[in-house]
C-alpha atoms as a PDB file:
ATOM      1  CA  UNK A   1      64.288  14.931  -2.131  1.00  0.00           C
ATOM      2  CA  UNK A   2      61.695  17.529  -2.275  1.00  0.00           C
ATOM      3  CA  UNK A   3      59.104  17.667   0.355  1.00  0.00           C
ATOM      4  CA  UNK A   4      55.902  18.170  -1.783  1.00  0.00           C
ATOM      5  CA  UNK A   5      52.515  19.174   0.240  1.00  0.00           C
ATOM      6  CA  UNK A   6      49.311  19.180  -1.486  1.00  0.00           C
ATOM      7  CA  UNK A   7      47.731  17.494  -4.273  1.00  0.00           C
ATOM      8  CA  UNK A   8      48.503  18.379  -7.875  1.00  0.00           C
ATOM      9  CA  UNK A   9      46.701  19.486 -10.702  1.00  0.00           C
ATOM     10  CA  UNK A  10      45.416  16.265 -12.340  1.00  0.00           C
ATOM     11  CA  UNK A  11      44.539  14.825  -8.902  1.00  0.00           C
ATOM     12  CA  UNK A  12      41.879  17.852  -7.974  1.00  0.00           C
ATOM     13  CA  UNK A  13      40.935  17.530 -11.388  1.00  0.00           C
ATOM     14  CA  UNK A  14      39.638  13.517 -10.889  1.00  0.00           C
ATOM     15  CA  UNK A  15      38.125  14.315  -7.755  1.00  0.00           C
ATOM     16  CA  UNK A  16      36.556  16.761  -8.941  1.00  0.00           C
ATOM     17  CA  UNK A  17      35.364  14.488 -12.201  1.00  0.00           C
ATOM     18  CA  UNK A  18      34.234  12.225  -9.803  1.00  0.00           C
ATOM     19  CA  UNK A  19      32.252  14.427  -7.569  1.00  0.00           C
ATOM     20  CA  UNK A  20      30.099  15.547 -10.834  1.00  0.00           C
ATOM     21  CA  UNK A  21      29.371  12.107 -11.853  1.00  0.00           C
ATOM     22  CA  UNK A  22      28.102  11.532  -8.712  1.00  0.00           C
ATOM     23  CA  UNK A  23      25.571  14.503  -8.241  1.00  0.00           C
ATOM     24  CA  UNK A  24      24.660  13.547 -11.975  1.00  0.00           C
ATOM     25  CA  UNK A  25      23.325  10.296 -10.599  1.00  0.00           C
ATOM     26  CA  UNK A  26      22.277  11.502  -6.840  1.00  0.00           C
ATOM     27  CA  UNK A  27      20.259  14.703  -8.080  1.00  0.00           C
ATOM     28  CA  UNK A  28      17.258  12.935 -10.063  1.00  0.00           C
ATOM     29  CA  UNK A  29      17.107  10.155  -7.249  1.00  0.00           C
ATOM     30  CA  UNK A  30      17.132  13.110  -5.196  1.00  0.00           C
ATOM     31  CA  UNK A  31      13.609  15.114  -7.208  1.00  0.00           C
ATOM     32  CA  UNK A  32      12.125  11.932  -7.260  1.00  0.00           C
ATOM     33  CA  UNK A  33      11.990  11.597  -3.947  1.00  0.00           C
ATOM     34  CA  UNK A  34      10.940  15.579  -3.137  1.00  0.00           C
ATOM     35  CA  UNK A  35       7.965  14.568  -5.601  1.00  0.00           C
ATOM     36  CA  UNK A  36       7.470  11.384  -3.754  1.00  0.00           C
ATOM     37  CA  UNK A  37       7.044  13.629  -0.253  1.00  0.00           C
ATOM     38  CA  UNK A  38       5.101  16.409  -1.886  1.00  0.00           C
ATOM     39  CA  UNK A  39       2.590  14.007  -3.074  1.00  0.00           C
ATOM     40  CA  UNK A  40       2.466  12.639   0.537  1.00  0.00           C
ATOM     41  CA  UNK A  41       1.717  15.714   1.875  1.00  0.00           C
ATOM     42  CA  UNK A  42      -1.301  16.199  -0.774  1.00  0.00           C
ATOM     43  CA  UNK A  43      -2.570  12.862   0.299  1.00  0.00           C
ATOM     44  CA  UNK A  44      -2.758  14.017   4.140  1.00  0.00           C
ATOM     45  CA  UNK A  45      -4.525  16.982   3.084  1.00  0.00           C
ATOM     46  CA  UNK A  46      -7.210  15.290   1.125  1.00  0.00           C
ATOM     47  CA  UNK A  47      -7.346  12.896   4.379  1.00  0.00           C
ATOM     48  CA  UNK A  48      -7.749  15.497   6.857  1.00  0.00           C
ATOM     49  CA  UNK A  49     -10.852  18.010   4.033  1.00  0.00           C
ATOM     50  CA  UNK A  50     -12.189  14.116   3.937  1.00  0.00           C
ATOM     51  CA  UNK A  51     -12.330  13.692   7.999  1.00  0.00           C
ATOM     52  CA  UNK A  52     -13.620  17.379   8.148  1.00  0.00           C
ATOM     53  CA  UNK A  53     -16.549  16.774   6.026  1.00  0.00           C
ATOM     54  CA  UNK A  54     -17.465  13.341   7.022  1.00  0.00           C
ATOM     55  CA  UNK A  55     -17.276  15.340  10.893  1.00  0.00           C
ATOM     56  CA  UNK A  56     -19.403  18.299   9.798  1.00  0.00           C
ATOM     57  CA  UNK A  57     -21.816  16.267   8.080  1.00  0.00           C
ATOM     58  CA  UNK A  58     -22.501  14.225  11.197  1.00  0.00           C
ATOM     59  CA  UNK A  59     -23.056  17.017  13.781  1.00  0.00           C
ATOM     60  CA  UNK A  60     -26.765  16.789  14.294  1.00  0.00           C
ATOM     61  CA  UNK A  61     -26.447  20.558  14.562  1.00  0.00           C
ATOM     62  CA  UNK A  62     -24.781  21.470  11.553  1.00  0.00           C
ATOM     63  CA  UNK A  63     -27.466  18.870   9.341  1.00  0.00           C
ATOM     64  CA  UNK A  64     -30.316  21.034  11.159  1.00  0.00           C
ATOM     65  CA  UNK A  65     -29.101  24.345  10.533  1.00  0.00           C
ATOM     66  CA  UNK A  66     -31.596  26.395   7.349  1.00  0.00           C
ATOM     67  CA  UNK A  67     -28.393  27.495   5.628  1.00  0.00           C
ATOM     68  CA  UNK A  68     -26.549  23.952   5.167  1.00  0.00           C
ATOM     69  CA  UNK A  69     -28.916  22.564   2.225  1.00  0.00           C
ATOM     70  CA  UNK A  70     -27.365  24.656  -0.364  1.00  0.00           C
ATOM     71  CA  UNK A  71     -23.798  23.910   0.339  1.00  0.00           C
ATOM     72  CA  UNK A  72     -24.694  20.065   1.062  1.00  0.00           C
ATOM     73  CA  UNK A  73     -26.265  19.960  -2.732  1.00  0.00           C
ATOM     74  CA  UNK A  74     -23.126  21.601  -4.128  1.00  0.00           C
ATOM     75  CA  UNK A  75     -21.050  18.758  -1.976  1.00  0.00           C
ATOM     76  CA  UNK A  76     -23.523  15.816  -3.551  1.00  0.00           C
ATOM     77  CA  UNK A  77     -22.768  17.326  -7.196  1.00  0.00           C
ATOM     78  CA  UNK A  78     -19.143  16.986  -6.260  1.00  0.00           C
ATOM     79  CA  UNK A  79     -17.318  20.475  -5.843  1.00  0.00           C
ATOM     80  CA  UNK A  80     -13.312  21.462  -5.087  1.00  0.00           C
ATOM     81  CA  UNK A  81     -12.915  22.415  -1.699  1.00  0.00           C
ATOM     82  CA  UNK A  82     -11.474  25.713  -2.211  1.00  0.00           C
ATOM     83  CA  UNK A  83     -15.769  26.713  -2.388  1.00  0.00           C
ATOM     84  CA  UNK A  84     -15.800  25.630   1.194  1.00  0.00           C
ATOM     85  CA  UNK A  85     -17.237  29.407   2.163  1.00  0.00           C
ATOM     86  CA  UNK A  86     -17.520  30.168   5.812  1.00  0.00           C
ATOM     87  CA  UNK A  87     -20.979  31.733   4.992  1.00  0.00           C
ATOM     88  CA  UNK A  88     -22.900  29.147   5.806  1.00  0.00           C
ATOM     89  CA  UNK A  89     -22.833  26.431   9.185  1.00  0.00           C
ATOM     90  CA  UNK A  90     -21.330  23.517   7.326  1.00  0.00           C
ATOM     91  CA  UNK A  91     -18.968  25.499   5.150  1.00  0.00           C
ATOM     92  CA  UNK A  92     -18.251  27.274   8.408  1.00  0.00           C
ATOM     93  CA  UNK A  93     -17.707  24.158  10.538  1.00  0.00           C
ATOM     94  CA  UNK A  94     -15.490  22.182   7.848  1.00  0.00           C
ATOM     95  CA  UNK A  95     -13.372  25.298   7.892  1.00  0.00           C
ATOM     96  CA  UNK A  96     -13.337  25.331  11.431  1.00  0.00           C
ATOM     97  CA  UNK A  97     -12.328  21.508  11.642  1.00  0.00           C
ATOM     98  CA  UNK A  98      -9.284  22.117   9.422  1.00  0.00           C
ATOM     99  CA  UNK A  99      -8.136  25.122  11.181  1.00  0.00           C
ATOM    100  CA  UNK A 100      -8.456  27.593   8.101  1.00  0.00           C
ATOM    101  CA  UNK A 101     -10.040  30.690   7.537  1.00  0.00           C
ATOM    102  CA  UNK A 102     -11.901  29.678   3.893  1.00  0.00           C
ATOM    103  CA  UNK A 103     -11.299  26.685   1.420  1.00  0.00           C
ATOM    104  CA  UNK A 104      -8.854  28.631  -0.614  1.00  0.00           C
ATOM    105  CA  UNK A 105      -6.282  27.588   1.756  1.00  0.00           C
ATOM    106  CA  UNK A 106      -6.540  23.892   0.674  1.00  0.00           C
ATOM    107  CA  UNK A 107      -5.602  24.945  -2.960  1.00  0.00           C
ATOM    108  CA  UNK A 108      -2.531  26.765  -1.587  1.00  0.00           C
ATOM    109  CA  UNK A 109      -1.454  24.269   0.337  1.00  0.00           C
ATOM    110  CA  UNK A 110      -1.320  21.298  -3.079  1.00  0.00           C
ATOM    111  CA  UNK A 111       2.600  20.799  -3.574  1.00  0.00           C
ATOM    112  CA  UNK A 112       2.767  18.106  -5.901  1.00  0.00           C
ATOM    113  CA  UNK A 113       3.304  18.106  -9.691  1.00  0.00           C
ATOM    114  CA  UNK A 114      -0.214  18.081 -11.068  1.00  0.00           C
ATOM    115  CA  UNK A 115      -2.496  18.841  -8.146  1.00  0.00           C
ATOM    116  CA  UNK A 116      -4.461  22.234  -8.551  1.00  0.00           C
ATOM    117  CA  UNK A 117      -7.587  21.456  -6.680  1.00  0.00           C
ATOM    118  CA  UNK A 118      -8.974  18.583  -4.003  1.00  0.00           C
ATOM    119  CA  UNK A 119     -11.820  17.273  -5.197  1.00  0.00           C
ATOM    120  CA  UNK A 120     -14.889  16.108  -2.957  1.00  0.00           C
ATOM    121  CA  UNK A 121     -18.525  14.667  -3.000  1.00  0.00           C
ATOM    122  CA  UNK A 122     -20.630  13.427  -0.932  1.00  0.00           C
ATOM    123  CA  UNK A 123     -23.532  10.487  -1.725  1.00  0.00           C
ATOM    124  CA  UNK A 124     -25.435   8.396  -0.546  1.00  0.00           C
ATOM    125  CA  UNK A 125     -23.891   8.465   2.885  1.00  0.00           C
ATOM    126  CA  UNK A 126     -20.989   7.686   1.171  1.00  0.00           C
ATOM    127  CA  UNK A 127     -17.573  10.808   1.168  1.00  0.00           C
ATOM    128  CA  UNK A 128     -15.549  10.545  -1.780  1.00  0.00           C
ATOM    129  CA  UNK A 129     -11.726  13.257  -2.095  1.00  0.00           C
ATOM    130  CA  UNK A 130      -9.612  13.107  -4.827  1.00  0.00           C
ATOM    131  CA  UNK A 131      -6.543  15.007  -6.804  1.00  0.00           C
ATOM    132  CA  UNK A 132      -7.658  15.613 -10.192  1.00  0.00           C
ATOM    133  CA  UNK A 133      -5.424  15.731 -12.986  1.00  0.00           C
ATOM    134  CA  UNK A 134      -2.459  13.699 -10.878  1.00  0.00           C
ATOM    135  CA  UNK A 135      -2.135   9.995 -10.048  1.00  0.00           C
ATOM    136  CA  UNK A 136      -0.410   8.675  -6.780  1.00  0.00           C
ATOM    137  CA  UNK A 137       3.226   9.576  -8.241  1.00  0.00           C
ATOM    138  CA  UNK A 138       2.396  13.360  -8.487  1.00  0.00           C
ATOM    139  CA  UNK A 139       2.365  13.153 -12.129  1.00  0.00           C
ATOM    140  CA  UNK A 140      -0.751  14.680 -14.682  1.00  0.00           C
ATOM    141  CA  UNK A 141      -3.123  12.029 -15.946  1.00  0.00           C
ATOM    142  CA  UNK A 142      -6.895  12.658 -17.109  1.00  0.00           C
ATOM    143  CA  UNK A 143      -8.526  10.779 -14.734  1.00  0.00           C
ATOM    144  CA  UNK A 144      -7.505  11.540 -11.519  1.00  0.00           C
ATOM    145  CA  UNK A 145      -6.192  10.146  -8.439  1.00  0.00           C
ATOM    146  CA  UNK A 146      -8.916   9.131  -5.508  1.00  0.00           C
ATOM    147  CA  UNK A 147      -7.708   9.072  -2.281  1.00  0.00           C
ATOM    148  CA  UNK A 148     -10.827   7.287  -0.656  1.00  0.00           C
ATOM    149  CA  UNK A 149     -14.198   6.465  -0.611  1.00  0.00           C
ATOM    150  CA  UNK A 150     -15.545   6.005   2.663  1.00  0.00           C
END
Protein backbone atom coordinates (compact mmCIF):
# COMPACT_ATOMS: atom_id res chain seq x y z
CA UNK A 1 0.00 0.00 0.00
CA UNK A 2 1.09 3.42 -0.77
CA UNK A 3 1.23 5.94 1.93
CA UNK A 4 -0.44 8.98 0.18
CA UNK A 5 -0.13 12.56 2.10
CA UNK A 6 -2.05 15.42 0.93
CA UNK A 7 -5.17 16.06 -0.80
CA UNK A 8 -5.54 15.58 -4.54
CA UNK A 9 -6.44 17.56 -7.32
CA UNK A 10 -10.26 17.35 -7.46
CA UNK A 11 -10.45 17.70 -3.65
CA UNK A 12 -8.61 21.40 -3.59
CA UNK A 13 -10.58 21.99 -6.48
CA UNK A 14 -14.24 21.56 -4.36
CA UNK A 15 -12.93 23.38 -1.58
CA UNK A 16 -11.97 25.77 -3.38
CA UNK A 17 -15.61 25.80 -5.38
CA UNK A 18 -16.99 26.00 -2.19
CA UNK A 19 -15.06 28.79 -0.70
CA UNK A 20 -16.25 31.08 -3.84
CA UNK A 21 -19.80 30.30 -3.40
CA UNK A 22 -19.53 31.35 -0.14
CA UNK A 23 -17.86 34.89 -0.49
CA UNK A 24 -20.48 35.18 -3.45
CA UNK A 25 -23.17 35.12 -0.80
CA UNK A 26 -21.10 36.72 2.34
CA UNK A 27 -19.71 39.82 0.26
CA UNK A 28 -23.13 41.76 -0.51
CA UNK A 29 -24.40 40.87 3.13
CA UNK A 30 -21.12 42.13 3.91
CA UNK A 31 -21.62 46.08 1.76
CA UNK A 32 -24.86 46.13 3.10
CA UNK A 33 -23.89 46.25 6.28
CA UNK A 34 -20.67 48.87 5.67
CA UNK A 35 -23.64 51.07 4.17
CA UNK A 36 -25.76 50.29 7.12
CA UNK A 37 -22.68 51.73 9.55
CA UNK A 38 -21.77 54.58 7.26
CA UNK A 39 -25.21 55.84 7.39
CA UNK A 40 -24.98 55.53 11.23
CA UNK A 41 -22.19 57.53 11.41
CA UNK A 42 -24.00 60.37 9.18
CA UNK A 43 -26.85 60.21 11.58
CA UNK A 44 -24.46 61.00 14.70
CA UNK A 45 -23.09 63.78 12.85
CA UNK A 46 -26.32 65.46 12.02
CA UNK A 47 -27.09 64.73 15.93
CA UNK A 48 -24.10 66.26 17.28
CA UNK A 49 -24.33 70.01 14.15
CA UNK A 50 -28.13 69.63 15.68
CA UNK A 51 -26.95 69.75 19.59
CA UNK A 52 -24.32 72.44 18.52
CA UNK A 53 -26.80 74.78 17.17
CA UNK A 54 -29.62 74.25 19.48
CA UNK A 55 -26.37 75.04 22.27
CA UNK A 56 -25.16 78.15 20.43
CA UNK A 57 -28.47 79.45 19.92
CA UNK A 58 -29.21 79.36 23.64
CA UNK A 59 -26.09 81.11 25.04
CA UNK A 60 -27.52 84.42 26.07
CA UNK A 61 -24.16 85.68 24.87
CA UNK A 62 -23.93 84.42 21.55
CA UNK A 63 -28.01 85.72 20.83
CA UNK A 64 -26.61 89.27 22.06
CA UNK A 65 -23.62 89.49 20.09
CA UNK A 66 -24.14 92.48 16.72
CA UNK A 67 -22.65 89.94 14.32
CA UNK A 68 -25.06 86.79 14.98
CA UNK A 69 -28.30 88.27 13.10
CA UNK A 70 -26.97 87.61 9.74
CA UNK A 71 -25.92 84.08 10.21
CA UNK A 72 -29.19 83.35 12.42
CA UNK A 73 -31.38 84.60 9.18
CA UNK A 74 -29.34 82.35 6.88
CA UNK A 75 -30.05 79.38 9.65
CA UNK A 76 -34.08 80.37 9.62
CA UNK A 77 -33.96 80.16 5.61
CA UNK A 78 -32.46 76.75 6.14
CA UNK A 79 -28.68 76.53 4.98
CA UNK A 80 -26.00 73.31 4.79
CA UNK A 81 -23.72 73.47 7.50
CA UNK A 82 -20.61 73.48 5.61
CA UNK A 83 -21.53 77.80 5.63
CA UNK A 84 -21.03 77.53 9.33
CA UNK A 85 -18.07 80.42 8.99
CA UNK A 86 -16.11 81.13 12.10
CA UNK A 87 -16.48 84.89 11.20
CA UNK A 88 -19.06 85.62 13.16
CA UNK A 89 -19.97 84.58 17.27
CA UNK A 90 -22.54 81.94 16.46
CA UNK A 91 -20.82 80.51 13.42
CA UNK A 92 -17.79 80.71 15.66
CA UNK A 93 -19.33 79.03 18.71
CA UNK A 94 -21.17 76.09 16.69
CA UNK A 95 -17.73 75.44 15.29
CA UNK A 96 -16.30 75.56 18.53
CA UNK A 97 -19.00 73.08 20.02
CA UNK A 98 -18.18 70.47 17.36
CA UNK A 99 -14.54 70.72 17.71
CA UNK A 100 -13.82 71.90 14.00
CA UNK A 101 -12.08 74.59 12.53
CA UNK A 102 -15.08 75.73 9.80
CA UNK A 103 -18.31 73.86 8.56
CA UNK A 104 -16.53 72.35 5.65
CA UNK A 105 -15.47 69.67 7.89
CA UNK A 106 -19.07 68.35 8.31
CA UNK A 107 -19.26 67.79 4.46
CA UNK A 108 -16.00 65.78 4.65
CA UNK A 109 -16.90 63.86 7.21
CA UNK A 110 -20.67 62.39 5.16
CA UNK A 111 -19.75 58.59 4.39
CA UNK A 112 -22.84 57.24 3.24
CA UNK A 113 -24.12 56.61 -0.31
CA UNK A 114 -26.05 59.75 -1.12
CA UNK A 115 -25.16 62.26 1.58
CA UNK A 116 -23.27 65.42 0.19
CA UNK A 117 -24.40 68.02 2.60
CA UNK A 118 -26.28 68.22 6.31
CA UNK A 119 -28.95 70.23 6.07
CA UNK A 120 -30.24 72.64 8.95
CA UNK A 121 -32.87 75.36 9.92
CA UNK A 122 -33.91 76.86 12.55
CA UNK A 123 -37.81 78.27 13.29
CA UNK A 124 -39.83 79.20 15.40
CA UNK A 125 -37.82 77.95 18.33
CA UNK A 126 -38.01 74.92 16.67
CA UNK A 127 -34.08 73.08 15.07
CA UNK A 128 -34.66 71.01 12.20
CA UNK A 129 -31.04 68.62 10.40
CA UNK A 130 -31.41 66.53 7.68
CA UNK A 131 -29.41 64.43 4.76
CA UNK A 132 -30.67 65.56 1.56
CA UNK A 133 -30.80 63.47 -1.33
CA UNK A 134 -30.51 60.01 0.98
CA UNK A 135 -33.14 58.24 3.09
CA UNK A 136 -32.28 56.25 6.36
CA UNK A 137 -30.68 53.25 4.21
CA UNK A 138 -27.95 55.54 2.68
CA UNK A 139 -29.57 55.34 -0.58
CA UNK A 140 -30.52 58.71 -3.10
CA UNK A 141 -34.15 59.74 -2.97
CA UNK A 142 -35.55 63.39 -3.79
CA UNK A 143 -36.82 64.20 -0.69
CA UNK A 144 -34.52 63.71 1.85
CA UNK A 145 -33.96 62.06 5.03
CA UNK A 146 -34.72 64.24 8.45
CA UNK A 147 -33.03 63.24 11.28
CA UNK A 148 -35.09 65.42 13.84
CA UNK A 149 -37.08 68.16 14.62
CA UNK A 150 -36.70 69.33 17.97
Amino acid sequence: MKNNKGFSLVELIIVIAIMAILVGVMAPQLIKYIEKTNVSADTQLADAVHGAVITACMDPEVVAATDTTTFYNSLTGGTVASSFVTGNTLGRTICDILGISSGTEIAGSLKSHGASVVSVRVTNNTCSVWLPNTDSRGSKTSTGYNIGVY
